[in-house]
Protein backbone atom coordinates (compact mmCIF):
# COMPACT_ATOMS: atom_id res chain seq x y z
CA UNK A 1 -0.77 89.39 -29.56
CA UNK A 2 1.44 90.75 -32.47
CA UNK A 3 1.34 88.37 -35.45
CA UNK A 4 4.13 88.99 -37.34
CA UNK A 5 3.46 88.69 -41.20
CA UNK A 6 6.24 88.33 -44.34
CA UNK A 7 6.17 92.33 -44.66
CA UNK A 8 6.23 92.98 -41.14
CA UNK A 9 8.66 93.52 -38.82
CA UNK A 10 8.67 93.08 -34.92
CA UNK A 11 8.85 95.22 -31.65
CA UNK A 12 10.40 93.39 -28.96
CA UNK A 13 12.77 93.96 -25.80
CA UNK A 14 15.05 91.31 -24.95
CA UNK A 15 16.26 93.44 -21.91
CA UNK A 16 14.78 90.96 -19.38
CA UNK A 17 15.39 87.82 -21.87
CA UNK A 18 12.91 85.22 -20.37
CA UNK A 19 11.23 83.70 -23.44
CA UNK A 20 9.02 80.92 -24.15
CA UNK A 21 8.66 79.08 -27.41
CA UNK A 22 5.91 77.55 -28.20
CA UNK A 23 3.75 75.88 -30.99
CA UNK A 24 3.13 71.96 -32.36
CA UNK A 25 5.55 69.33 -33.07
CA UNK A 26 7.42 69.74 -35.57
CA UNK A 27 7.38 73.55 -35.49
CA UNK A 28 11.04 74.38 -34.91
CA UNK A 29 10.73 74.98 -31.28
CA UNK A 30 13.58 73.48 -30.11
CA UNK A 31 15.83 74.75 -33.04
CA UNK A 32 14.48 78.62 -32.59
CA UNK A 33 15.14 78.34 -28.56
CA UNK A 34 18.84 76.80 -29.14
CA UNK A 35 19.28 78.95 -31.52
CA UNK A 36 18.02 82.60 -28.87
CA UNK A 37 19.87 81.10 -25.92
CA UNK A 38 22.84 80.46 -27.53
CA UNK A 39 22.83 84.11 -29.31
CA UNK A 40 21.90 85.60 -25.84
CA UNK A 41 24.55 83.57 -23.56
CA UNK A 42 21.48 82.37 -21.67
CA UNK A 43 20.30 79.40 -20.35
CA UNK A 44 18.14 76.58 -22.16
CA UNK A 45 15.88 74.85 -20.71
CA UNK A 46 13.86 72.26 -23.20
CA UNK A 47 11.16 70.57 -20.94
CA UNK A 48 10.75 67.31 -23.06
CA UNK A 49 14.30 66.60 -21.90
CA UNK A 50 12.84 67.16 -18.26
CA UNK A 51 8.79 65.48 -18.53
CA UNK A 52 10.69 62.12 -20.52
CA UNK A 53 13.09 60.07 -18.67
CA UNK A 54 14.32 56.52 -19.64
CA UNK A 55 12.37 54.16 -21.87
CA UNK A 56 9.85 56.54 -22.35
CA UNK A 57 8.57 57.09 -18.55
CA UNK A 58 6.61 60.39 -18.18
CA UNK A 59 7.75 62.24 -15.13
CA UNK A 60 4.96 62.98 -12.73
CA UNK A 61 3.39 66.17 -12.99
CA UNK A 62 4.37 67.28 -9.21
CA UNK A 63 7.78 66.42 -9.88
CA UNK A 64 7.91 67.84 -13.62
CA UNK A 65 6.69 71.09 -11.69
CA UNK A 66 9.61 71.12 -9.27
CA UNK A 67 12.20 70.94 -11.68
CA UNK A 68 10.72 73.47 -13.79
CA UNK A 69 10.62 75.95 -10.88
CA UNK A 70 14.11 75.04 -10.03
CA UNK A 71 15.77 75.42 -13.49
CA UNK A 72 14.08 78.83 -13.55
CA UNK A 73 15.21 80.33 -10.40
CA UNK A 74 18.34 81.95 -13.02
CA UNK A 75 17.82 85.51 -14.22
CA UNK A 76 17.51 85.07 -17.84
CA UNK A 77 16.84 81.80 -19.90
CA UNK A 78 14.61 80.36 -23.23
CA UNK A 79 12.44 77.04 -22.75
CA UNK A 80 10.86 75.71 -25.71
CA UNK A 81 7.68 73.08 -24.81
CA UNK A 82 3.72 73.28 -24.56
CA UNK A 83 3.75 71.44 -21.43
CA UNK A 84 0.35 72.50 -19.93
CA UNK A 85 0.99 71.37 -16.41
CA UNK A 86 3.69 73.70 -16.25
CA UNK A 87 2.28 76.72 -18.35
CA UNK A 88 1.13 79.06 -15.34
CA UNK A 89 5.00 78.57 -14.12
CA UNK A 90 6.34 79.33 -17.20
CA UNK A 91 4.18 81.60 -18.36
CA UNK A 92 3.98 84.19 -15.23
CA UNK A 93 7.85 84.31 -15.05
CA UNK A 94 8.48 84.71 -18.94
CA UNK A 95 8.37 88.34 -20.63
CA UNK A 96 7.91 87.04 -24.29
CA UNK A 97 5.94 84.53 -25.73
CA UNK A 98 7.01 83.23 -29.32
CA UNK A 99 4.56 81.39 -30.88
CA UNK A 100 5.90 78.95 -34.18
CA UNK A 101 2.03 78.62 -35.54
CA UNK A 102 2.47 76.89 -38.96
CA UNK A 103 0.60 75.18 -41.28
CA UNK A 104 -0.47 71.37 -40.61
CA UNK A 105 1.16 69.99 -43.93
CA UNK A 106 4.74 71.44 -42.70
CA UNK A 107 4.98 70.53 -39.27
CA UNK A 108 3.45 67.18 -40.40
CA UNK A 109 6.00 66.98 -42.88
CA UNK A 110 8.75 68.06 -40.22
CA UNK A 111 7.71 65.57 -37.74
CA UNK A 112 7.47 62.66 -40.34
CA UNK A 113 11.04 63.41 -41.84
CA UNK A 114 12.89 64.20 -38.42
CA UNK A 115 11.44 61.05 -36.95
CA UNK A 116 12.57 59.07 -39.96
CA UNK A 117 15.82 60.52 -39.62
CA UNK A 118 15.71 60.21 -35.66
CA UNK A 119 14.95 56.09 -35.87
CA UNK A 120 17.45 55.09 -38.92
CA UNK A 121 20.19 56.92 -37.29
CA UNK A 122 19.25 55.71 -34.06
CA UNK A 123 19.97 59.50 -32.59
CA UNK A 124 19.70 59.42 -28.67
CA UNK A 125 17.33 62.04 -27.54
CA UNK A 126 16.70 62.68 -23.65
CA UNK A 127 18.07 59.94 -21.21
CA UNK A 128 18.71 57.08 -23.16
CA UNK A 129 15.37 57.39 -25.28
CA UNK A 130 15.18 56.38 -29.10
CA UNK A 131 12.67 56.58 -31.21
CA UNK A 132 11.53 53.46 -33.50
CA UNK A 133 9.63 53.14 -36.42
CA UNK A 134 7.14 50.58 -35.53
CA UNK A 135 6.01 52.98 -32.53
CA UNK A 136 5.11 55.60 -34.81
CA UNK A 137 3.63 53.74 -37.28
CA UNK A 138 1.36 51.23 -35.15
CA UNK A 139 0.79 52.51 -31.46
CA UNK A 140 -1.41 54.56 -30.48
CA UNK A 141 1.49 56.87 -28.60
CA UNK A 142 3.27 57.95 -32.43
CA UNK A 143 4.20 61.12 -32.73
CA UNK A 144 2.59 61.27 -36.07
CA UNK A 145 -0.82 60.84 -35.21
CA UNK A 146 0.22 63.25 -32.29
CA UNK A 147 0.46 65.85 -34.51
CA UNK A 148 -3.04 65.29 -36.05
CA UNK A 149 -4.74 65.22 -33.03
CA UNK A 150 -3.23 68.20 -31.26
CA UNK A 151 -2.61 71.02 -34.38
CA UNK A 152 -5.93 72.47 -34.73
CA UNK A 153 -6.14 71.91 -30.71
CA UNK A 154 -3.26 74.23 -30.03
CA UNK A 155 -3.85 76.77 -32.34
CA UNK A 156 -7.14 77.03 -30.89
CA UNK A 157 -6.20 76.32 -27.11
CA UNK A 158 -3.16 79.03 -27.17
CA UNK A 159 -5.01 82.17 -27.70
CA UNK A 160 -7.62 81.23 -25.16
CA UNK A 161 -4.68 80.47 -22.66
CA UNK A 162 -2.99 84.38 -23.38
CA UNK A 163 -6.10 85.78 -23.33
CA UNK A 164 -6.21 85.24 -19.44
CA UNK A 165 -5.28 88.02 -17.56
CA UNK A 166 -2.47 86.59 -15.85
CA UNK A 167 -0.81 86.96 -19.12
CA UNK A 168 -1.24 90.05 -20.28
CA UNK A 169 2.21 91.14 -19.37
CA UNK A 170 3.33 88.94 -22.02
CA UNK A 171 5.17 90.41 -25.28
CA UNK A 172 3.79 87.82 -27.56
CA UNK A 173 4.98 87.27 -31.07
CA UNK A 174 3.18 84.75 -33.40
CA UNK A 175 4.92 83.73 -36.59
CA UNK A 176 2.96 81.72 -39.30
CA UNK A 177 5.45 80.96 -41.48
CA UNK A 178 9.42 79.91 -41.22
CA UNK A 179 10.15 82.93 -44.10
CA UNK A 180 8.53 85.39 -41.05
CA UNK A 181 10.23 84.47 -37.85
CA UNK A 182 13.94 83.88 -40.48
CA UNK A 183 13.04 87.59 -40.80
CA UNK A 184 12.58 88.53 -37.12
CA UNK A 185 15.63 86.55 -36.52
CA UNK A 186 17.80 88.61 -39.01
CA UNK A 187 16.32 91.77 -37.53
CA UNK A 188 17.55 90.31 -34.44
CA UNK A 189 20.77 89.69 -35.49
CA UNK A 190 21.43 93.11 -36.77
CA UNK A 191 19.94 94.31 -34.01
CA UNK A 192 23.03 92.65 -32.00
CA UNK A 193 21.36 89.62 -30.40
């Protein structure tokens, strides 16, 4: 695993260009992996858009499998998600690994203004779904108290997952800080992404 600090800069071939992003709510996933597939003229795949279909109902995990190995059957893409039920698909096909590990009090911070943002404006996000305020204020489903209960878990649960030697193929870049992967991006960039 290369962590990637503010004074350090990052090896990586994009030759094969099958990348995962991953990390907590909040983290920038989904912006970083827009953002690489875009650049790259690749394919994006974001797998809540896939597990969550209308009013909330969770895909089952057979099915969320099968359209996971289907949308990856294209030479080069980016999927951004932690889904575990998928990981050994996703994982075993992907050549890098970037991993958005930030502190609690910013993804927390993220997650509380984005889904503030998300319920006012009423933004649509995958097939029909909305998110409301009550629900993440008084269920036991919010995404706020999500993000409690599953930061330290991933950042604890990750390494033991790449440390499985089904994974050791993977060029894995973790990033603890927005300044640090703004940095790889710009070397990216300049690099001709």
């Amino acid at each position: 695993m290369h962590d990637v600090g503010p004074q350090e800069s990052s090896p990586i071939s994009l030759s094969s260009w099958r990348i995962v992003v991953v990390g907590t709510s909040g983290a920038g996933k989904t912006t970083l992996a827009k953002f690489l597939a875009g650049g790259l003229g690749i394919l994006y795949l974001e797998l809540d858009a896939l597990y969550h279909g209308p009013n909330w109902t969770q895909t089952p995990d057979d099915l969320f499998r099968e359209m996971v190995k289907k949308s990856l059957r294209v030479e080069a893409w980016v999927v951004d998600g932690n889904y575990h039920v998928a990981r050994d698909i996703l994982w075993s096909k992907a050549t890098t690994l970037v991993w958005l590990d930030y502190s609690f009090h910013l993804v927390f911070w993220r997650v509380f203004r984005r889904t503030m943002l998300r319920a006012i404006l009423r933004q649509e996000l995958w097939n029909g779904n909305r998110e409301k305020l009550w629900r993440q204020f008084f269920r036991k489903d919010s995404l706020l108290l999500w993000v409690i209960q599953t930061h330290w878990k991933r950042r604890e649960s990750i390494p033991v997952a790449l440390a499985q030697p089904e994974y050791a193929h993977l060029n894995v870049l973790r990033f603890k800080s927005p300044r640090a992967t703004k940095r790889w991006l710009a070397e990216m960039i300049s690099g001709g992404l």
